[in-house]
N, C-alpha and C. Protein backbone atom coordinates (compact mmCIF):
# COMPACT_ATOMS: atom_id res chain seq x y z
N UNK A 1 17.32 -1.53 -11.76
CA UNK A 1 16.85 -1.85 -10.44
C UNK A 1 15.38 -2.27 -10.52
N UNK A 2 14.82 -3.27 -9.57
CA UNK A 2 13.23 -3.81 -9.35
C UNK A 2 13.02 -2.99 -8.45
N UNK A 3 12.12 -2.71 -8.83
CA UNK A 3 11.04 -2.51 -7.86
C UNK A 3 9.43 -2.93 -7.52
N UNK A 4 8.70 -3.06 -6.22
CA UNK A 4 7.76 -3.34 -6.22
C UNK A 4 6.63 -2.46 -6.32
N UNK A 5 5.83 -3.05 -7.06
CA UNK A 5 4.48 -1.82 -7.53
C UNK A 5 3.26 -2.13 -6.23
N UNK A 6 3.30 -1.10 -5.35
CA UNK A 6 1.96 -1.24 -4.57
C UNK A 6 1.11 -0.14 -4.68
N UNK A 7 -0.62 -0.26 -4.25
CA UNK A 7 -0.97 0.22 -4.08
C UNK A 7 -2.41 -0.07 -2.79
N UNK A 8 -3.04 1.32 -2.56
CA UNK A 8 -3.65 0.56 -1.52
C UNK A 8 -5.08 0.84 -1.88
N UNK A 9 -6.11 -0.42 -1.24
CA UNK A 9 -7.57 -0.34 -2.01
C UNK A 9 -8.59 0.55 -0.89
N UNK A 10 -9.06 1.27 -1.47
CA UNK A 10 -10.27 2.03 -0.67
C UNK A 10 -11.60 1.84 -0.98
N UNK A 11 -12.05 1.11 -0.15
CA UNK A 11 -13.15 0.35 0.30
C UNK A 11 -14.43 1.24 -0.21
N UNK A 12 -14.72 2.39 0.70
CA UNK A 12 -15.54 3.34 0.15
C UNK A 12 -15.31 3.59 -1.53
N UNK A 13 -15.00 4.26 -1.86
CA UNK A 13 -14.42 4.16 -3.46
C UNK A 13 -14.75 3.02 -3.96
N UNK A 14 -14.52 1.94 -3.82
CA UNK A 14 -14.32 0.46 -4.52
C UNK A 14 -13.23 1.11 -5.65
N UNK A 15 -12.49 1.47 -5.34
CA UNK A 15 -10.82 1.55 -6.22
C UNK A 15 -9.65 1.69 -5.69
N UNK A 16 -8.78 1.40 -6.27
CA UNK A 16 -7.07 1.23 -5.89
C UNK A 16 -6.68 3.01 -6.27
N UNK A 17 -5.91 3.20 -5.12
CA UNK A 17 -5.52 4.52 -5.27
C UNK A 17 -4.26 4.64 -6.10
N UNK A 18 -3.76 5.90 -6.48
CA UNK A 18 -2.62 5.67 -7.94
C UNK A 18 -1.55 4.38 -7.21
N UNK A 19 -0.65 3.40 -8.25
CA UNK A 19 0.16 3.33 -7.26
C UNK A 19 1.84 3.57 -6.70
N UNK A 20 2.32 3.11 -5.87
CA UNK A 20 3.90 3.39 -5.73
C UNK A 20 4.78 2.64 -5.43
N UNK A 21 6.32 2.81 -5.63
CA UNK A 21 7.17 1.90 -6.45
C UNK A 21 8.17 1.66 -4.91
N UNK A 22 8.45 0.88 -4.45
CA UNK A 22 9.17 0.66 -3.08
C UNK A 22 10.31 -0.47 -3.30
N UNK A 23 11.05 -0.83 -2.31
CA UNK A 23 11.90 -1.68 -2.07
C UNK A 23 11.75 -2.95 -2.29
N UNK A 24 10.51 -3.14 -1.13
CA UNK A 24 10.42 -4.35 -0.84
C UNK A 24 9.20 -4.13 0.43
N UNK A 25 8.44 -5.50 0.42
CA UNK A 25 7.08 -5.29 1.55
C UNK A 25 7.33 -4.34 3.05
N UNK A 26 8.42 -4.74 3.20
CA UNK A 26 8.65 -4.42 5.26
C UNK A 26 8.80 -2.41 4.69
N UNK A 27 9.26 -2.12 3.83
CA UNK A 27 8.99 -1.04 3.58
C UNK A 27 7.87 0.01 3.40
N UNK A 28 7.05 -0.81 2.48
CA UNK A 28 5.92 -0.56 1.85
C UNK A 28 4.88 -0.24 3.51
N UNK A 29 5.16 -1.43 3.76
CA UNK A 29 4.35 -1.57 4.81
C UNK A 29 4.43 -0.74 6.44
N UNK A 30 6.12 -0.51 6.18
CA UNK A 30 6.22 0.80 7.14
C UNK A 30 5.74 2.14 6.48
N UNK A 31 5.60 2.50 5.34
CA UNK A 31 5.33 4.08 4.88
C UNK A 31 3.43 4.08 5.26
N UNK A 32 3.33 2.43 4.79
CA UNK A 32 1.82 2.95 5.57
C UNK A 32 1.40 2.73 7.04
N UNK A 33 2.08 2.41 7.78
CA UNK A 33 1.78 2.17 9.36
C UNK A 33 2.28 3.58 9.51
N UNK A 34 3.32 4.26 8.82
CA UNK A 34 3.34 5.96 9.41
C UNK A 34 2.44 6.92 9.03
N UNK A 35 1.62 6.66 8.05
CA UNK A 35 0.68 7.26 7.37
C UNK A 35 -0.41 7.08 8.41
N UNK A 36 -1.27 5.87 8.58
CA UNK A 36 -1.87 5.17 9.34
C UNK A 36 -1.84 6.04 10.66
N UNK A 37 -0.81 5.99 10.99
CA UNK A 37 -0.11 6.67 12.79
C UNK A 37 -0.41 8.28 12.62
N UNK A 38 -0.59 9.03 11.81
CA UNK A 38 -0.40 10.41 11.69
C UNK A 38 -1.84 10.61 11.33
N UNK A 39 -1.67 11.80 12.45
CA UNK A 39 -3.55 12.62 12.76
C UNK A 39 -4.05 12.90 11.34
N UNK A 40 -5.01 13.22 11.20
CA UNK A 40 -5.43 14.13 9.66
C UNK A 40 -5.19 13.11 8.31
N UNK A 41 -4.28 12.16 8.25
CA UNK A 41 -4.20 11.73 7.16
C UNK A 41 -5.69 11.22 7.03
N UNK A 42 -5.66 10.56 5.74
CA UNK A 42 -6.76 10.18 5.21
C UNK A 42 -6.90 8.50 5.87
N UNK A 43 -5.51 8.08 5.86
CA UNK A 43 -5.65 6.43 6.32
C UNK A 43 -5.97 6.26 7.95
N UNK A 44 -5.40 7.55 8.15
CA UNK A 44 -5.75 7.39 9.64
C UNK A 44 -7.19 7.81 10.55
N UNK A 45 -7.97 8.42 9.09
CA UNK A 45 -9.29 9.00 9.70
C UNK A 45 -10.34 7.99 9.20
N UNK A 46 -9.94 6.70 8.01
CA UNK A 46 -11.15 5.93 8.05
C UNK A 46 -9.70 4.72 8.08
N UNK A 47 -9.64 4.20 8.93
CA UNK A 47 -8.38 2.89 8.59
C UNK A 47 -9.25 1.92 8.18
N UNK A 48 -10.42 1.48 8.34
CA UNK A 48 -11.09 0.17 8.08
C UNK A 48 -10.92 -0.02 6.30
N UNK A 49 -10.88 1.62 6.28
CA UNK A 49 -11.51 1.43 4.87
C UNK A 49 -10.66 1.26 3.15
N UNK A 50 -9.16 0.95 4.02
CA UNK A 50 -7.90 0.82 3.62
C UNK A 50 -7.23 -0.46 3.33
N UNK A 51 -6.81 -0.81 2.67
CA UNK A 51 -5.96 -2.28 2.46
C UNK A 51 -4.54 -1.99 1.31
N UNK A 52 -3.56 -2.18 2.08
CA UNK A 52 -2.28 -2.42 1.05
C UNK A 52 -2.59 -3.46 0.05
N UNK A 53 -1.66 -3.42 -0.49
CA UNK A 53 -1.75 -4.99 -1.85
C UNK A 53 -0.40 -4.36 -2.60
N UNK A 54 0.56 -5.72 -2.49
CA UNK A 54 1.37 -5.80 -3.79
C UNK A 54 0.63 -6.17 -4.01
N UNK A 55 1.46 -5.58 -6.34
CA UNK A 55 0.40 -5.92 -7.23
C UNK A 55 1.70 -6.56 -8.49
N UNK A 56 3.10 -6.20 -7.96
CA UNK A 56 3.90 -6.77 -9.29
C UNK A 56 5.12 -5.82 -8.91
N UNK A 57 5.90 -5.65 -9.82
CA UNK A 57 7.05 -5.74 -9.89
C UNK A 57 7.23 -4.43 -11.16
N UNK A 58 7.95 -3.58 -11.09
CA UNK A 58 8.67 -2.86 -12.07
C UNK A 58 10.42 -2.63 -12.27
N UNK A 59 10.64 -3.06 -13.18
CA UNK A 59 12.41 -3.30 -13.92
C UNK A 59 12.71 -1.74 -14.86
N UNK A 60 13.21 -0.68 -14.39
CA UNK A 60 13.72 0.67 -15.03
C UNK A 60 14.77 0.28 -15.60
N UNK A 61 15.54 -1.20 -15.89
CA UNK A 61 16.75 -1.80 -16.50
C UNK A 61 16.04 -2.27 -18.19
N UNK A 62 14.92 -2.44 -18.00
CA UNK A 62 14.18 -3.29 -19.21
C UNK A 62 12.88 -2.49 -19.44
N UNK A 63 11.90 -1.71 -18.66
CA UNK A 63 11.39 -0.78 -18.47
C UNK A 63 9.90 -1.48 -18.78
N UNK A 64 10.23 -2.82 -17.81
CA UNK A 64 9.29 -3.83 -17.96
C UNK A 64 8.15 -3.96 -16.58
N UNK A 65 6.71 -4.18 -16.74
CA UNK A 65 6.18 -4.27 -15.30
C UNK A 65 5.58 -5.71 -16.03
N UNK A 66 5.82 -6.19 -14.40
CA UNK A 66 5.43 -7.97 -14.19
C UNK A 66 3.99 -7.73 -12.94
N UNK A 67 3.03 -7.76 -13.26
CA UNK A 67 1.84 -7.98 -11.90
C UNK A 67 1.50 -9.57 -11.78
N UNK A 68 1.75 -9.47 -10.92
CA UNK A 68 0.72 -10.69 -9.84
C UNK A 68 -0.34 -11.14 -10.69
N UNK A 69 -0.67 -12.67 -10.64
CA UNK A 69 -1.70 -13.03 -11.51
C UNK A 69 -3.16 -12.25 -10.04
N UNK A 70 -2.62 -12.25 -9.21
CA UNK A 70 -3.82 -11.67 -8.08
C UNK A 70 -3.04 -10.84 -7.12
N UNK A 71 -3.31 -10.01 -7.08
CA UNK A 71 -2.95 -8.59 -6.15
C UNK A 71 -2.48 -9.10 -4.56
N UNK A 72 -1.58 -9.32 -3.74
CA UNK A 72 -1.37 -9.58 -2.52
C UNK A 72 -1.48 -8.75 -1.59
N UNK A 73 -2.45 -8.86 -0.64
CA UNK A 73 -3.00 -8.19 0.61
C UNK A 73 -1.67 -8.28 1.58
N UNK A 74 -1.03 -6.94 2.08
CA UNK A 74 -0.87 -7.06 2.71
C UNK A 74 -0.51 -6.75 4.33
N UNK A 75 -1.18 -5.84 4.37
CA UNK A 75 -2.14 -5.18 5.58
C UNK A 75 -3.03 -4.39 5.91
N UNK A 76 -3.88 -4.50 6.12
CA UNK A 76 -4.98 -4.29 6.52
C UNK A 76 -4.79 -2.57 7.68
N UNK A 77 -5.18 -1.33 6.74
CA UNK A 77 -4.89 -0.08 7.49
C UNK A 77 -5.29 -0.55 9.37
N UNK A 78 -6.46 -0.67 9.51
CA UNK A 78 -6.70 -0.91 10.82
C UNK A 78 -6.25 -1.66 11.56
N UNK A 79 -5.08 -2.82 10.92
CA UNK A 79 -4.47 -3.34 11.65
C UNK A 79 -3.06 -2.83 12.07
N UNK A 80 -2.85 -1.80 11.60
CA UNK A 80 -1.65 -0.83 11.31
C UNK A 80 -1.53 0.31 12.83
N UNK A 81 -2.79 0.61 12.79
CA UNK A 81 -3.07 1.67 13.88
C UNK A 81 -2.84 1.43 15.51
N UNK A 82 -2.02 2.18 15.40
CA UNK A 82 -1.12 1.86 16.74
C UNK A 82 -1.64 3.26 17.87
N UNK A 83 -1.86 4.24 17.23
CA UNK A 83 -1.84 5.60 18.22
C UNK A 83 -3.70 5.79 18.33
N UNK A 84 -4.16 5.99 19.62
CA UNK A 84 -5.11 6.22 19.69
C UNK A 84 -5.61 7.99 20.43
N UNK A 85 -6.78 8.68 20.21
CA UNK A 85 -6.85 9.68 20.23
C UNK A 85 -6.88 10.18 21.59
């Protein structure tokens, strides 16, 4: 099975946090709009300072990872944030 390798970049830090292995984007991108949405998390207490990015592809059939010649943005935590306090 493929899977996609994301992770998300933290601004403060200037680094990519570990990363994790998903379906496919509309996924990826829902686990962080629920993250995002929920009090106390970390994405939800600085969202600016957050950015998704696919980065490639992992194969557990061949036990092969393929990355992106450039990391794909693709949402922006603060644009995620739907619940306000």
């Amino acid at each position: 099975m493929k899977l996609n390798i994301y992770s998300m970049y933290d601004q403060a830090a200037q680094a990519y946090l570990p990363p994790v292995y998903l379906e496919n984007d509309n996924v990826a991108k829902r686990a962080i709009q629920n993250a995002v949405n929920t009090q106390d998390h970390q994405f939800n207490q600085n969202p600016a300072d957050y950015t998704l990015f696919h980065l490639g592809e992992w194969d557990d059939c061949t036990a092969t990872i393929t990355m992106l010649k450039t990391p794909n943005v693709l949402a922006k935590c603060n644009e995620l944030l739907t619940i306000t306090e």
